[in-house]
C-alpha atoms as a PDB file:
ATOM      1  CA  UNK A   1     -30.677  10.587 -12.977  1.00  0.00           C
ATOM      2  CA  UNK A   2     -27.907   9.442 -10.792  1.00  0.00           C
ATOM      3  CA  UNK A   3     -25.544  11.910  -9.569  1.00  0.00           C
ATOM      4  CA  UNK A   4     -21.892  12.145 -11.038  1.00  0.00           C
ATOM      5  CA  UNK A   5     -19.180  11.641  -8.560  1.00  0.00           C
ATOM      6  CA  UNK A   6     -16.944  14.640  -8.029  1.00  0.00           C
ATOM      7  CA  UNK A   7     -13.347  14.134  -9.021  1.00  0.00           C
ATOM      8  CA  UNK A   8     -10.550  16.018  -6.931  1.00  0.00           C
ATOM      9  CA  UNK A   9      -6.845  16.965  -7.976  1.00  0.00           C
ATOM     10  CA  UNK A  10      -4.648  16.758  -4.747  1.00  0.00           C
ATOM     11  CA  UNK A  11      -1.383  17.918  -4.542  1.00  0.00           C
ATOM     12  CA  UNK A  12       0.997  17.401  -1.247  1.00  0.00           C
ATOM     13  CA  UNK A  13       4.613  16.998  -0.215  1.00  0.00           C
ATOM     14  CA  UNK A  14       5.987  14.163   0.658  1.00  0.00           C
ATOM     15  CA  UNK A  15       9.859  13.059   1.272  1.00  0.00           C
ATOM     16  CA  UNK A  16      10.886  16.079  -0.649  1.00  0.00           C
ATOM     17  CA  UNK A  17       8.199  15.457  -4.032  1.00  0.00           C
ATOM     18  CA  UNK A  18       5.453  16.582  -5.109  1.00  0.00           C
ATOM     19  CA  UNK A  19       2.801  14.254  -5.297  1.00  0.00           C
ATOM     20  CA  UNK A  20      -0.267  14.873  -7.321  1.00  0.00           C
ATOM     21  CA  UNK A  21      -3.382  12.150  -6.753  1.00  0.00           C
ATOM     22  CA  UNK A  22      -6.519  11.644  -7.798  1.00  0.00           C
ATOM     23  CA  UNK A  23      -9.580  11.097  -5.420  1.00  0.00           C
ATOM     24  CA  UNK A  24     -13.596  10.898  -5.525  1.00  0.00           C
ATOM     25  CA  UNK A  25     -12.901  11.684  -1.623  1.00  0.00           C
ATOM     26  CA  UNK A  26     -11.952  14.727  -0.063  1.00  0.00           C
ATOM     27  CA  UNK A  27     -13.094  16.109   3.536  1.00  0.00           C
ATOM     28  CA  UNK A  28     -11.863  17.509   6.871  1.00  0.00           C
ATOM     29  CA  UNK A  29     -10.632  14.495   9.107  1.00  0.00           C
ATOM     30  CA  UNK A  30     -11.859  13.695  12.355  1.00  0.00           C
ATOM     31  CA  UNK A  31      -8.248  13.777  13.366  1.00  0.00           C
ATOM     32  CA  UNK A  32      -7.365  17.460  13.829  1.00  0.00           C
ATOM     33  CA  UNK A  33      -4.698  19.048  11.307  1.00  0.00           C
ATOM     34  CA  UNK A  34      -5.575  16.424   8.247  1.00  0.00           C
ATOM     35  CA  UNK A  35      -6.832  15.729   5.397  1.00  0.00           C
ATOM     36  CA  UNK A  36      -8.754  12.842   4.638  1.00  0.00           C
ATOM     37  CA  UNK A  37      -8.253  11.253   1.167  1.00  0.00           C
ATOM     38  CA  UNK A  38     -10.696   8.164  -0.432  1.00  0.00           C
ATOM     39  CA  UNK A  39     -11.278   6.771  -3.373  1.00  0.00           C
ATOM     40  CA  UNK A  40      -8.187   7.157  -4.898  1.00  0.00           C
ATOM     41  CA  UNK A  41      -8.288   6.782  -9.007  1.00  0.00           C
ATOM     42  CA  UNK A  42      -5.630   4.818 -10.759  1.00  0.00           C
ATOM     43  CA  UNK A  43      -5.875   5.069 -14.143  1.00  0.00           C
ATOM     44  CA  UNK A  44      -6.177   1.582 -16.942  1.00  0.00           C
ATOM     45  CA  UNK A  45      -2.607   0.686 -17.899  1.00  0.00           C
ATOM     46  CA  UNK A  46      -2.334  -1.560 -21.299  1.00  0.00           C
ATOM     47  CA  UNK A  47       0.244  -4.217 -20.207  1.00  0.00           C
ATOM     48  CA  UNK A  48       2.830  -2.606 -23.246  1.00  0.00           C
ATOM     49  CA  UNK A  49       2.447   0.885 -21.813  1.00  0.00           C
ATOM     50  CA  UNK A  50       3.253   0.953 -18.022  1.00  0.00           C
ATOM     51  CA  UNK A  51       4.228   4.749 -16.149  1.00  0.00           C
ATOM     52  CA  UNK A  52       7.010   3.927 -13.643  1.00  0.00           C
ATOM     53  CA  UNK A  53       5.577   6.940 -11.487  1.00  0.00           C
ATOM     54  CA  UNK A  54       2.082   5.722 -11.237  1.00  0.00           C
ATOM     55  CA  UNK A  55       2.820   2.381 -10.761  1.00  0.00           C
ATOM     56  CA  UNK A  56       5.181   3.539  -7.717  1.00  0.00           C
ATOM     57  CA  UNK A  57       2.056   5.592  -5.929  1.00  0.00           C
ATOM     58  CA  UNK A  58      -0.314   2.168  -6.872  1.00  0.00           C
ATOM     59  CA  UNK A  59       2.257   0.110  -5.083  1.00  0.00           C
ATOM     60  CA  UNK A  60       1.984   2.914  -2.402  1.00  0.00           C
ATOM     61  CA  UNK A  61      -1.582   3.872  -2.395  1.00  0.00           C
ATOM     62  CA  UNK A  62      -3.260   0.703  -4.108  1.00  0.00           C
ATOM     63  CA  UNK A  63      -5.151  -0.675  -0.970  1.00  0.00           C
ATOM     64  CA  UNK A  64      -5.438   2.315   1.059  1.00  0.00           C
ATOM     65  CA  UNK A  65      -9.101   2.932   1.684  1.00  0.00           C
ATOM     66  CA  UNK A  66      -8.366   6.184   3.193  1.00  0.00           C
ATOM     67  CA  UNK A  67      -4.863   8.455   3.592  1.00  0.00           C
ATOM     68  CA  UNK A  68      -4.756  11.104   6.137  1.00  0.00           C
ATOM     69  CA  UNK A  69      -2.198  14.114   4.919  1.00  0.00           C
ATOM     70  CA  UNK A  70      -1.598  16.890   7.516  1.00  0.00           C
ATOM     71  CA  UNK A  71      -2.628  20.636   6.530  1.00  0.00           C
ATOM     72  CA  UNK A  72       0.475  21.951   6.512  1.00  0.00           C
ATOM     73  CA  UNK A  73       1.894  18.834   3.239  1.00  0.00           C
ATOM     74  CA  UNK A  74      -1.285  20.452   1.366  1.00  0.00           C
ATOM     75  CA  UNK A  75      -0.469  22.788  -1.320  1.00  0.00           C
ATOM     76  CA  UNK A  76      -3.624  22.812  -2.970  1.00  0.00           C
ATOM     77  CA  UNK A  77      -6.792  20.605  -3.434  1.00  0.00           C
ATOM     78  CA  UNK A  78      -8.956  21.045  -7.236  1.00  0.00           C
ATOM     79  CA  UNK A  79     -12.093  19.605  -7.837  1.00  0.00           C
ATOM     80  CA  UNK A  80     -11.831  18.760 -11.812  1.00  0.00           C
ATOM     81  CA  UNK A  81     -13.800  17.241 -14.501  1.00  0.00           C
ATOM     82  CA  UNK A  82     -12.250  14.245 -15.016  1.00  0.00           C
ATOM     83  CA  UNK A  83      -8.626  12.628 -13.532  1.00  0.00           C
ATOM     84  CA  UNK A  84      -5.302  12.663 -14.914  1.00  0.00           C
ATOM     85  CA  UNK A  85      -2.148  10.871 -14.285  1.00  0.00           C
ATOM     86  CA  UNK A  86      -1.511  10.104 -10.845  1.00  0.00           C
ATOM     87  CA  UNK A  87       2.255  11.530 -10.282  1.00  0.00           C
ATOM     88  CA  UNK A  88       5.718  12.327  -8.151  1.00  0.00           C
ATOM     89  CA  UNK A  89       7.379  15.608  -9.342  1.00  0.00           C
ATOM     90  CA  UNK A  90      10.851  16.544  -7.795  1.00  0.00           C
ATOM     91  CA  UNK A  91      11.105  19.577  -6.338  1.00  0.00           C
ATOM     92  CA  UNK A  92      14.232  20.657  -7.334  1.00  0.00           C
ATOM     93  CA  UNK A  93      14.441  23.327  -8.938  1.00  0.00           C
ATOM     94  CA  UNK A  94      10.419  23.944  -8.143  1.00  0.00           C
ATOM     95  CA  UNK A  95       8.673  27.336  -7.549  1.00  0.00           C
ATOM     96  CA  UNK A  96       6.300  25.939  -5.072  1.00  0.00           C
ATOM     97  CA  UNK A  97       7.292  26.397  -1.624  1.00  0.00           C
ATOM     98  CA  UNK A  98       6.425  24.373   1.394  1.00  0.00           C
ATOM     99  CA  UNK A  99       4.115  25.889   3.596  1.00  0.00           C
ATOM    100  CA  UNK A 100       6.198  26.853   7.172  1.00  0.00           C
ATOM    101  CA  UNK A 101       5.801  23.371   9.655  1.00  0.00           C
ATOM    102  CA  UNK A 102       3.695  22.557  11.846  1.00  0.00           C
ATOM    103  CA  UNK A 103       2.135  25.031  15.025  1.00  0.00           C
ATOM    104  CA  UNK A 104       3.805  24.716  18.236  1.00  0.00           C
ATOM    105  CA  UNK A 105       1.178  24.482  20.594  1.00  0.00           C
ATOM    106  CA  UNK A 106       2.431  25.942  24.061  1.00  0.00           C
ATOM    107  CA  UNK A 107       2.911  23.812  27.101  1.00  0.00           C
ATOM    108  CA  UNK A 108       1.195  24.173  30.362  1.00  0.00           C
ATOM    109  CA  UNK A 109       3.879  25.512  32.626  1.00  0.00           C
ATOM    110  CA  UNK A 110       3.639  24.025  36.534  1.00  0.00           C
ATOM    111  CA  UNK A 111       2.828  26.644  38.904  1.00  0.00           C
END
């Protein structure tokens, strides 16, 4: 029996949104402070019935193999049954707030 693949809900700022993606991929990066994102789901449009949002994060997103989104951008990561609409949400007005920026890593002082 093959094995289903797992379906993740990410949700990150970006430009002052929210955006909310769907991914089969979802794993520490290599890079240090991101988040690697692959397999990103876009959902079947009928040509009558197209979502302005979606098709803006397609036109984004649509050949990316893999996105790298630093830690800090995250505000949460679900792994769900099946995906949703991918999405941009405004955050005005929003009660989600931004996680504080990024570390400042100290410099070496000269003696």
């Amino acid at each position: 029996m093959a094995k289903k693949k797992s379906t993740f809900r990410i949700q990150f700022h970006n430009n002052n949104r929210i955006y909310e993606l769907y991914a089969h991929e979802v794993s520490q990066s290599e890079m240090a402070g991101f988040i690697e994102v692959g397999g990103i789901i876009f959902g079947e449009h009928s040509k009558l019935l197209i979502d302005p949002a979606e098709e803006k994060l397609k036109n984004e997103f649509g050949d990316v193999k893999h996105t790298y989104i630093p830690h800090h951008s995250i505000i949460r990561i679900d792994e769900v049954d099946r995906s949703g609409k991918n999405r941009i949400l405004e955050t005005d007005g929003s009660t989600v707030t931004s996680f504080p920026g990024p570390a400042i890593i100290p410099q070496k002082k000269d003696r």
